[in-house]
C-alpha atoms as a PDB file:
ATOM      1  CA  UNK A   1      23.521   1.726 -16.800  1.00  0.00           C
ATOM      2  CA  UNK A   2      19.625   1.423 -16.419  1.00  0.00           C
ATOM      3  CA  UNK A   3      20.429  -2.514 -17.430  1.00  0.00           C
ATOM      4  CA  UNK A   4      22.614  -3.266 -14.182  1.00  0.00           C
ATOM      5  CA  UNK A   5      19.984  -1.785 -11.871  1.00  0.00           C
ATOM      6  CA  UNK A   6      18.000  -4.665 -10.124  1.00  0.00           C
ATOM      7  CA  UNK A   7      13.853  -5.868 -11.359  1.00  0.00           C
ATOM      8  CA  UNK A   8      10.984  -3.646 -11.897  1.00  0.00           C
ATOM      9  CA  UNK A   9       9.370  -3.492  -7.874  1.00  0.00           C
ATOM     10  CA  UNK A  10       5.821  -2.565  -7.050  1.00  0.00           C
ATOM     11  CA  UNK A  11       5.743   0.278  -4.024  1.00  0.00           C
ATOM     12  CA  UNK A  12       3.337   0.044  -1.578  1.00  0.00           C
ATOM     13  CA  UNK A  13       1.223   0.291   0.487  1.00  0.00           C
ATOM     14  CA  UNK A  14       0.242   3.861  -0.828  1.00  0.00           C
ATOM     15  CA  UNK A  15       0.101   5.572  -4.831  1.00  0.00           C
ATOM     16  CA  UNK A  16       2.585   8.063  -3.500  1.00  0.00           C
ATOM     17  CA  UNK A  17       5.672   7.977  -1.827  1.00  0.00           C
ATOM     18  CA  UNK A  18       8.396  10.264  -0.045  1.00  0.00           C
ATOM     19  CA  UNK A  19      10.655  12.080  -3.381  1.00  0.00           C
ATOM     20  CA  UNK A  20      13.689  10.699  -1.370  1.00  0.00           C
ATOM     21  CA  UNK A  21      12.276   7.443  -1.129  1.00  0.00           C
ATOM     22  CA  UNK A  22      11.786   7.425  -5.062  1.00  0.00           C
ATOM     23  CA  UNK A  23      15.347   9.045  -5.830  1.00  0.00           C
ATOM     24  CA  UNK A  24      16.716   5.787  -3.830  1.00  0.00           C
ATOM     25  CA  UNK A  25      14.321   3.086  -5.253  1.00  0.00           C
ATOM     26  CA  UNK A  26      15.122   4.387  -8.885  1.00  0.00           C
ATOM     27  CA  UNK A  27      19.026   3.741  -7.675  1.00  0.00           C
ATOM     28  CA  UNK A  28      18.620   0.677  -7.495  1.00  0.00           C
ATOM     29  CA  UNK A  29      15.746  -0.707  -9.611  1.00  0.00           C
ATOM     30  CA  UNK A  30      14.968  -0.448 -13.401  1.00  0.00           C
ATOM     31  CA  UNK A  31      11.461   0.610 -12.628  1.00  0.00           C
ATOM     32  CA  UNK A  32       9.037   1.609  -9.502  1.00  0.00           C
ATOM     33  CA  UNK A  33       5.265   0.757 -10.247  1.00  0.00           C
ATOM     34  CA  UNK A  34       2.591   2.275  -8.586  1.00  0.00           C
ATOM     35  CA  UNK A  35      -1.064   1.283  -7.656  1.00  0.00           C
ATOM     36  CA  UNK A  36      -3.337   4.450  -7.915  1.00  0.00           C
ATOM     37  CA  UNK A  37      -5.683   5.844  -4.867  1.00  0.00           C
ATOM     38  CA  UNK A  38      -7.451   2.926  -3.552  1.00  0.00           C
ATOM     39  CA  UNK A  39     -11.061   4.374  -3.014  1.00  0.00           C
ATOM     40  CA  UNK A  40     -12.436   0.837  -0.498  1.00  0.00           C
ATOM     41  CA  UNK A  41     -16.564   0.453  -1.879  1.00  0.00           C
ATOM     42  CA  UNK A  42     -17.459  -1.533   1.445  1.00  0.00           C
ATOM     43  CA  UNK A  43     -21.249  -1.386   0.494  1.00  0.00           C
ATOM     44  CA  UNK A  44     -23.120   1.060  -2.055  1.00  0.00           C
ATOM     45  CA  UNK A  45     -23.567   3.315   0.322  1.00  0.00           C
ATOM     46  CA  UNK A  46     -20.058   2.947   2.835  1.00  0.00           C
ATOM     47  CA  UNK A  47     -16.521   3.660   1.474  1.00  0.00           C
ATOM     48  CA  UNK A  48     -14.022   5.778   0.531  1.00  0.00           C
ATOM     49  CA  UNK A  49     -13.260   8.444  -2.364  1.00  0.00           C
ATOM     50  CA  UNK A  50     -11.018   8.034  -4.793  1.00  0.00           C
ATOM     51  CA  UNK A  51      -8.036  11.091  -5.605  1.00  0.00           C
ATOM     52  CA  UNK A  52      -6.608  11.376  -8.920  1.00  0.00           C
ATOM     53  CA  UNK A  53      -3.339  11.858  -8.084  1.00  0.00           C
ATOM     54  CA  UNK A  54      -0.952   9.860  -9.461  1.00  0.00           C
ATOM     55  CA  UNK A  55       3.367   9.659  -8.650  1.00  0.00           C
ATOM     56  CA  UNK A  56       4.071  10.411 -12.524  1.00  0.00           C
ATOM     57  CA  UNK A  57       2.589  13.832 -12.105  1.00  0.00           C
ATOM     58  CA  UNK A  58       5.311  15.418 -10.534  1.00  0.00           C
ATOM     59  CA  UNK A  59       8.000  13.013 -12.930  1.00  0.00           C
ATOM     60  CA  UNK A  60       6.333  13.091 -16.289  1.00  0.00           C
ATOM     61  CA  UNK A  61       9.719  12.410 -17.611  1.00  0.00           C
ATOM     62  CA  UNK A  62      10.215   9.340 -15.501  1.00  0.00           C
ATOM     63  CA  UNK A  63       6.977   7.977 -16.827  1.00  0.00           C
ATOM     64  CA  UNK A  64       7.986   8.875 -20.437  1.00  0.00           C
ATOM     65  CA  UNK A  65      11.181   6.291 -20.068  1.00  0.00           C
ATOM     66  CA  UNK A  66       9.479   3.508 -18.396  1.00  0.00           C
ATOM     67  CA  UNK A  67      11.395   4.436 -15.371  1.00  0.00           C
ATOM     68  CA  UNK A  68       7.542   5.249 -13.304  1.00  0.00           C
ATOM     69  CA  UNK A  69       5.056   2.795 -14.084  1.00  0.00           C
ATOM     70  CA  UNK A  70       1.639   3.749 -12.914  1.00  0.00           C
ATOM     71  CA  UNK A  71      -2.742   3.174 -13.487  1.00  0.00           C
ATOM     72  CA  UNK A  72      -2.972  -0.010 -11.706  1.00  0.00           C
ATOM     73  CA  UNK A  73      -6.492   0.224 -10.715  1.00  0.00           C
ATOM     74  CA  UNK A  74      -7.243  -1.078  -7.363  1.00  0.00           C
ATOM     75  CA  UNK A  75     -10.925   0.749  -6.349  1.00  0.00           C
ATOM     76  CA  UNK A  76     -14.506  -0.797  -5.973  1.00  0.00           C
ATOM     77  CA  UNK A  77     -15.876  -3.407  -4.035  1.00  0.00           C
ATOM     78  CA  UNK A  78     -13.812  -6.684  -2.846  1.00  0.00           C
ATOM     79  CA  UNK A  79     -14.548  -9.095  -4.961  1.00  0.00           C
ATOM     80  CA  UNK A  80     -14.931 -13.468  -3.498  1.00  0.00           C
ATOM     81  CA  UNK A  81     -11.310 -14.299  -3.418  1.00  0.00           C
ATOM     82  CA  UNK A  82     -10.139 -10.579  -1.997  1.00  0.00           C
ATOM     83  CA  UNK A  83     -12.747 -10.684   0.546  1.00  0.00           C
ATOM     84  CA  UNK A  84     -11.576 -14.179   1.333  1.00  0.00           C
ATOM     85  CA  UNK A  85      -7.970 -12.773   2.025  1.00  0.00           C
ATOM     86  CA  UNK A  86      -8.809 -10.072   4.098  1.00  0.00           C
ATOM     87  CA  UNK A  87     -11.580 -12.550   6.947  1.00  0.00           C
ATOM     88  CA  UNK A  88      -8.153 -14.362   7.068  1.00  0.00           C
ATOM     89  CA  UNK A  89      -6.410 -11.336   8.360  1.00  0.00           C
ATOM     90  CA  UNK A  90      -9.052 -10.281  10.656  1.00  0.00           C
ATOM     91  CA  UNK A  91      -9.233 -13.894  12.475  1.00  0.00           C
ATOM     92  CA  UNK A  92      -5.213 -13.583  12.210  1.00  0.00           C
ATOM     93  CA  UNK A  93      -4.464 -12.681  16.626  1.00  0.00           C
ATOM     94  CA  UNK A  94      -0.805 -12.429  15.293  1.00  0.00           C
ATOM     95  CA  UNK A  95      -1.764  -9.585  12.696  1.00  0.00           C
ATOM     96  CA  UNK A  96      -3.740  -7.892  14.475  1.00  0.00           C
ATOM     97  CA  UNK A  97      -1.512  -7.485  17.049  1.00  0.00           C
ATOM     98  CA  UNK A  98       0.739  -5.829  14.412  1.00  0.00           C
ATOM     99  CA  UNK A  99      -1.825  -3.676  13.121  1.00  0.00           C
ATOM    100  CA  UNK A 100      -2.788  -2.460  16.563  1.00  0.00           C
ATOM    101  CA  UNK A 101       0.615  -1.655  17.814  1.00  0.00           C
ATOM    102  CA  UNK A 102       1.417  -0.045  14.864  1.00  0.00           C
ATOM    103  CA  UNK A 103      -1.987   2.012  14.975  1.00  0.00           C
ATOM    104  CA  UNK A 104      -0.799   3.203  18.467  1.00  0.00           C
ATOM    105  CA  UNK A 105       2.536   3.621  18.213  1.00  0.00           C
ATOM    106  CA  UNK A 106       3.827   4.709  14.604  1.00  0.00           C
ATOM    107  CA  UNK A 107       2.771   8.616  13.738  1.00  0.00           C
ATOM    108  CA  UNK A 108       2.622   7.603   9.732  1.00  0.00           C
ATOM    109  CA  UNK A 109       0.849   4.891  10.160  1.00  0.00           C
ATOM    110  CA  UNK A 110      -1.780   6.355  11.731  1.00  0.00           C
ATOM    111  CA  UNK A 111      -1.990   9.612   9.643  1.00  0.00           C
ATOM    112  CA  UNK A 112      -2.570   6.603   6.661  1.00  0.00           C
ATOM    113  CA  UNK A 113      -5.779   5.826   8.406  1.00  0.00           C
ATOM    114  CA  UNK A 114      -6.547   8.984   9.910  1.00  0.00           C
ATOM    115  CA  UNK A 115      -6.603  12.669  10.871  1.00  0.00           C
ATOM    116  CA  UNK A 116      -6.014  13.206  14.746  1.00  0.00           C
ATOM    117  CA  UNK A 117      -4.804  16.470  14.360  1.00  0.00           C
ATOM    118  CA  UNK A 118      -8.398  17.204  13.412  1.00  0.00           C
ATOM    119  CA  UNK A 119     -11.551  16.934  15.032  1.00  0.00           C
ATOM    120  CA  UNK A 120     -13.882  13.696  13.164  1.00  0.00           C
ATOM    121  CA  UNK A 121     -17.860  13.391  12.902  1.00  0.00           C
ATOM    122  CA  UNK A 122     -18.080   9.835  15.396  1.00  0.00           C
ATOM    123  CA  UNK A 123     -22.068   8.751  15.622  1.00  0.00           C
ATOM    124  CA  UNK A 124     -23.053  12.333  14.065  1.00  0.00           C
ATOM    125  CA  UNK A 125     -20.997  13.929  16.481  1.00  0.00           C
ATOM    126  CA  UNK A 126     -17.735  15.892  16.662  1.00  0.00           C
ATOM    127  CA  UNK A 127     -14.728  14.412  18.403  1.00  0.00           C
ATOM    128  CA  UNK A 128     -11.274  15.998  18.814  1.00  0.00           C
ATOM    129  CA  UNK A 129      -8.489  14.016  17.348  1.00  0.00           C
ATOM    130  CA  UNK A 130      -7.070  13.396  20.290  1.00  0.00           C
ATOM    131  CA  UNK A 131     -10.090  11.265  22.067  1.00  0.00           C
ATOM    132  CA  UNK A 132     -10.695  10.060  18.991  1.00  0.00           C
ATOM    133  CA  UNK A 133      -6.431   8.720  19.114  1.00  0.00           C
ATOM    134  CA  UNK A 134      -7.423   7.377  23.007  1.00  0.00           C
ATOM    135  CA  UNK A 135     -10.665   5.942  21.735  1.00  0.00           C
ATOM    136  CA  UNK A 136      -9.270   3.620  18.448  1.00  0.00           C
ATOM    137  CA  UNK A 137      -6.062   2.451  20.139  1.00  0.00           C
ATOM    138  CA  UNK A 138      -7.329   1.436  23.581  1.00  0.00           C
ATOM    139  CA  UNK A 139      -6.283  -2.000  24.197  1.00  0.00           C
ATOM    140  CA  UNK A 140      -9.906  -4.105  24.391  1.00  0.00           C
ATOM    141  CA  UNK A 141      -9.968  -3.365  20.163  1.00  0.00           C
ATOM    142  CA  UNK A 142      -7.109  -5.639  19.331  1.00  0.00           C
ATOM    143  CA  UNK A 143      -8.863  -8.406  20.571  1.00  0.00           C
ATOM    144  CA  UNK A 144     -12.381  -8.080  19.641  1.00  0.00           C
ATOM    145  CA  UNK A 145     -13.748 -10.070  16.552  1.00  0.00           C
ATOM    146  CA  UNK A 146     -14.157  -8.654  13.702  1.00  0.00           C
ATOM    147  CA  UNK A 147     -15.234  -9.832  10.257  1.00  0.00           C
ATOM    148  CA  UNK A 148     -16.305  -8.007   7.027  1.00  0.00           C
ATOM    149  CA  UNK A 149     -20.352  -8.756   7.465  1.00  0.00           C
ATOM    150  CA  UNK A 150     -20.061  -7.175  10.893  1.00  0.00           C
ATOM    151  CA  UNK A 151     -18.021  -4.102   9.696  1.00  0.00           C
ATOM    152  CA  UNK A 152     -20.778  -3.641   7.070  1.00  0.00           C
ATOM    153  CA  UNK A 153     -23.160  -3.739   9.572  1.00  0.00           C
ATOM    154  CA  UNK A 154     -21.526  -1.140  11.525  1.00  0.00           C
ATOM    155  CA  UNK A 155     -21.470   1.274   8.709  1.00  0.00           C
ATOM    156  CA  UNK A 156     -25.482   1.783   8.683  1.00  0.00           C
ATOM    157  CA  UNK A 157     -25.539   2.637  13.053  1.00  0.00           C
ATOM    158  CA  UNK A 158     -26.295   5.868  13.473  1.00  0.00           C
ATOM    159  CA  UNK A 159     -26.026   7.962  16.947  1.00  0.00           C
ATOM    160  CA  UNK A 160     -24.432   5.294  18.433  1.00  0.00           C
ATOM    161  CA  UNK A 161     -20.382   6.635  19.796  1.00  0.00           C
ATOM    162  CA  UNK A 162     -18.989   3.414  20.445  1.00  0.00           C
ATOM    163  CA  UNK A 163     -20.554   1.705  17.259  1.00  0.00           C
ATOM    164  CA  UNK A 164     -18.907   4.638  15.477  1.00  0.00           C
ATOM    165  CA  UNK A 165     -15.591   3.643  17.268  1.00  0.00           C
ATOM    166  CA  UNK A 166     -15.978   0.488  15.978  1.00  0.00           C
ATOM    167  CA  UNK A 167     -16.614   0.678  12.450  1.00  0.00           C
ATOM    168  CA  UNK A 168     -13.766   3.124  12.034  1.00  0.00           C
ATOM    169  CA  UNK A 169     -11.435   0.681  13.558  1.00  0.00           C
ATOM    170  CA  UNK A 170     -12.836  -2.194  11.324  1.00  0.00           C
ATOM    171  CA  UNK A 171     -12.976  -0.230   8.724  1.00  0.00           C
ATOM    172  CA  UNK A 172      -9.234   0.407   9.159  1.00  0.00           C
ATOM    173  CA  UNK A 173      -8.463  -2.968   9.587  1.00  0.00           C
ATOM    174  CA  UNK A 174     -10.195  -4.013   6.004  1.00  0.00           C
ATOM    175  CA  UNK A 175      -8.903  -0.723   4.355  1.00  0.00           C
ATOM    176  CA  UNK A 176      -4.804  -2.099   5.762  1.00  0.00           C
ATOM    177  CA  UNK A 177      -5.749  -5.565   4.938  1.00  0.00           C
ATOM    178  CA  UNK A 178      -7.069  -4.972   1.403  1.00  0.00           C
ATOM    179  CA  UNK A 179      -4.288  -2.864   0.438  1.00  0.00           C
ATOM    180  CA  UNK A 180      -1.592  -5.345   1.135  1.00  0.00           C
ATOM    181  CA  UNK A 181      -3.146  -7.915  -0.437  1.00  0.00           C
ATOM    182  CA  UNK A 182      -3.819  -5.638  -3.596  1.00  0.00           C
ATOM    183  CA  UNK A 183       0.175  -6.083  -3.309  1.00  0.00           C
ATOM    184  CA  UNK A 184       0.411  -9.509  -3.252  1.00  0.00           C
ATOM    185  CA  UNK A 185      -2.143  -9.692  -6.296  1.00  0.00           C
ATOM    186  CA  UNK A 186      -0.500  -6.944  -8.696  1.00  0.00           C
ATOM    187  CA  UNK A 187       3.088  -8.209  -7.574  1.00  0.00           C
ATOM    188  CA  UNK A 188       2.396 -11.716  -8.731  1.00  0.00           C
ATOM    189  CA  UNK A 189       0.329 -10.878 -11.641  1.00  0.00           C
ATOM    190  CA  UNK A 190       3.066  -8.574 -13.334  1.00  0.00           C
ATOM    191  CA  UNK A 191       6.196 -10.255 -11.611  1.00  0.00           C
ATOM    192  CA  UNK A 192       7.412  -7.686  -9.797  1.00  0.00           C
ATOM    193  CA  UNK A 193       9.189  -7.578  -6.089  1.00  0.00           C
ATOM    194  CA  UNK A 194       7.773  -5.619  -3.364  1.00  0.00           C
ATOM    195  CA  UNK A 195       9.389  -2.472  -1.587  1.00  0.00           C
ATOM    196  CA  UNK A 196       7.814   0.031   0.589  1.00  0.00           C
ATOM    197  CA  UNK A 197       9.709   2.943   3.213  1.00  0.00           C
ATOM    198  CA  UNK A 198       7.057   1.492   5.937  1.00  0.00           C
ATOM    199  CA  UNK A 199       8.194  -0.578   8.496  1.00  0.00           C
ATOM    200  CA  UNK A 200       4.840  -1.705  10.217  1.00  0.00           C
ATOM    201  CA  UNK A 201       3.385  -2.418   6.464  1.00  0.00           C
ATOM    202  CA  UNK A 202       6.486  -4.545   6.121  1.00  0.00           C
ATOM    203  CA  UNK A 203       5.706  -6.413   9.009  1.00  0.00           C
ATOM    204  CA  UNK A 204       2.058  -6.623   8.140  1.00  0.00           C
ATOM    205  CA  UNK A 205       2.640  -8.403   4.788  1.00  0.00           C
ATOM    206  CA  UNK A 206       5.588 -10.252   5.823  1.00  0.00           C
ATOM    207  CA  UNK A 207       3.117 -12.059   8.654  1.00  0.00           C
ATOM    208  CA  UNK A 208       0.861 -12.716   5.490  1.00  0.00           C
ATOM    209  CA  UNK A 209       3.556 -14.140   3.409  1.00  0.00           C
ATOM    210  CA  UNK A 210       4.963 -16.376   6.360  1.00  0.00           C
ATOM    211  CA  UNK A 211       1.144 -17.377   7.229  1.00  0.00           C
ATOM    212  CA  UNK A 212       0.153 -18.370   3.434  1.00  0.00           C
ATOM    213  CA  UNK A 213       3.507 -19.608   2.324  1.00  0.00           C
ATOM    214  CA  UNK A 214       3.719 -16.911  -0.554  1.00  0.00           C
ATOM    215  CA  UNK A 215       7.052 -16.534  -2.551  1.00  0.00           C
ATOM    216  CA  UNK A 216       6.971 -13.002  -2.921  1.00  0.00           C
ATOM    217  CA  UNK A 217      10.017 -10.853  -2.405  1.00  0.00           C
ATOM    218  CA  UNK A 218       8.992  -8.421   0.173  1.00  0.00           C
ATOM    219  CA  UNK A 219      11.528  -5.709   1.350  1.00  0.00           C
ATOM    220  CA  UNK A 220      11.790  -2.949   3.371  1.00  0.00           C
ATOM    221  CA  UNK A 221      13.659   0.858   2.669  1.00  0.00           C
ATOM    222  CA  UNK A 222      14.511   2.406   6.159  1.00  0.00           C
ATOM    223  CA  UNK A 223      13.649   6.478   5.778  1.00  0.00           C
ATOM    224  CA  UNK A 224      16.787   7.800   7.399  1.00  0.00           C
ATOM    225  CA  UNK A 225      16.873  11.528   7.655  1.00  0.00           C
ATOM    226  CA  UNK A 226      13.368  12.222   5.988  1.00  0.00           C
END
């Protein structure tokens, strides 16, 4: 019965997740929300693009009975007290560390941020994947400083390779940041509980929970098998 399944919980850190990983969470859960696409607008003229893809496209029926909840908008600039959030996660040696080993080590977590099976335009050149992979994870990056002003800044160099490294690490860093705090904003504002199929996003927002002394129910879905 739909009324002894547990509360409504808000998937993240994506607006789409593994079928398998839906079949489980609906299990168990009256209702999964999702955020849609978050398109990042760093500056006017730096960011990301938005898809229109939403979960409830492939389970119109699910959205139908309130089972899929969906069109939480989370696109467009940072605004003062997201902003806020993420300089504390950049300054944050423990989280980075986090980010940085998962960035290295954890094949989905990197194909989040990027495309190393493809070659990428770095400083208006192209790069194969691969030295692009060696370039972003070498160990110097988890330790340098990095706020949002000086990822901004990077976005307008031109020509320059390792400034190019650089921003697309920072910008990383803001994009990961920004989304898990989207969580903890749309999971408090509609009172739902947390769930995602990612371990290293786990960690990531567990370290911000711990750090800020935030309530939120935050757990984690092994994939086993898929």
């Amino acid at each position: 019965m739909l009324n002894e399944r547990g509360p409504a919980v808000l998937y993240y850190p994506f607006h789409l997740c593994h079928p398998r990983t839906l079949e489980r969470l609906l299990e168990t859960h009256a209702s999964v929300h999702f955020r849609d696409y978050m398109a990042l607008q760093l500056t006017p003229m730096a960011g990301l693009t938005a898809y229109a893809d939403r979960m409830g496209d492939q389970y119109p029926d699910l959205v139908r009975s309130g089972r899929i909840v969906q069109g939480y908008a989370v696109s467009g600039p940072l605004d003062s007290e997201m902003s806020a959030a993420v300089e504390q996660d950049l300054a944050d040696e423990c989280w980075r560390a986090l980010f940085h080993a998962a960035l290295t080590d954890d094949r989905r977590f990197q194909r989040g941020l990027f495309e190393f099976s493809h070659s990428m335009v770095l400083g208006g050149r192209q790069v194969p994947g691969p030295r692009a992979f060696l370039e972003l994870t070498r160990q110097h990056r988890k330790n340098e400083t990095y706020t949002l002003e000086a990822v901004k800044g990077l976005s307008r160099s031109h020509g320059d390779l390792e400034n190019a490294y650089r921003y697309e690490y920072g910008l990383a860093l803001v994009t990961t940041a920004a989304s898990l705090h989207q969580t903890v904003r749309l999971a408090e504002r509609f009172d739902l509980a947390a769930v995602t199929d990612s371990r290293p996003h786990f960690d990531l927002l567990d370290r911000i929970l711990t750090r800020d002394g935030l309530a939120l129910k935050n757990s984690w879905m092994p994939r086993e098998g898929y």
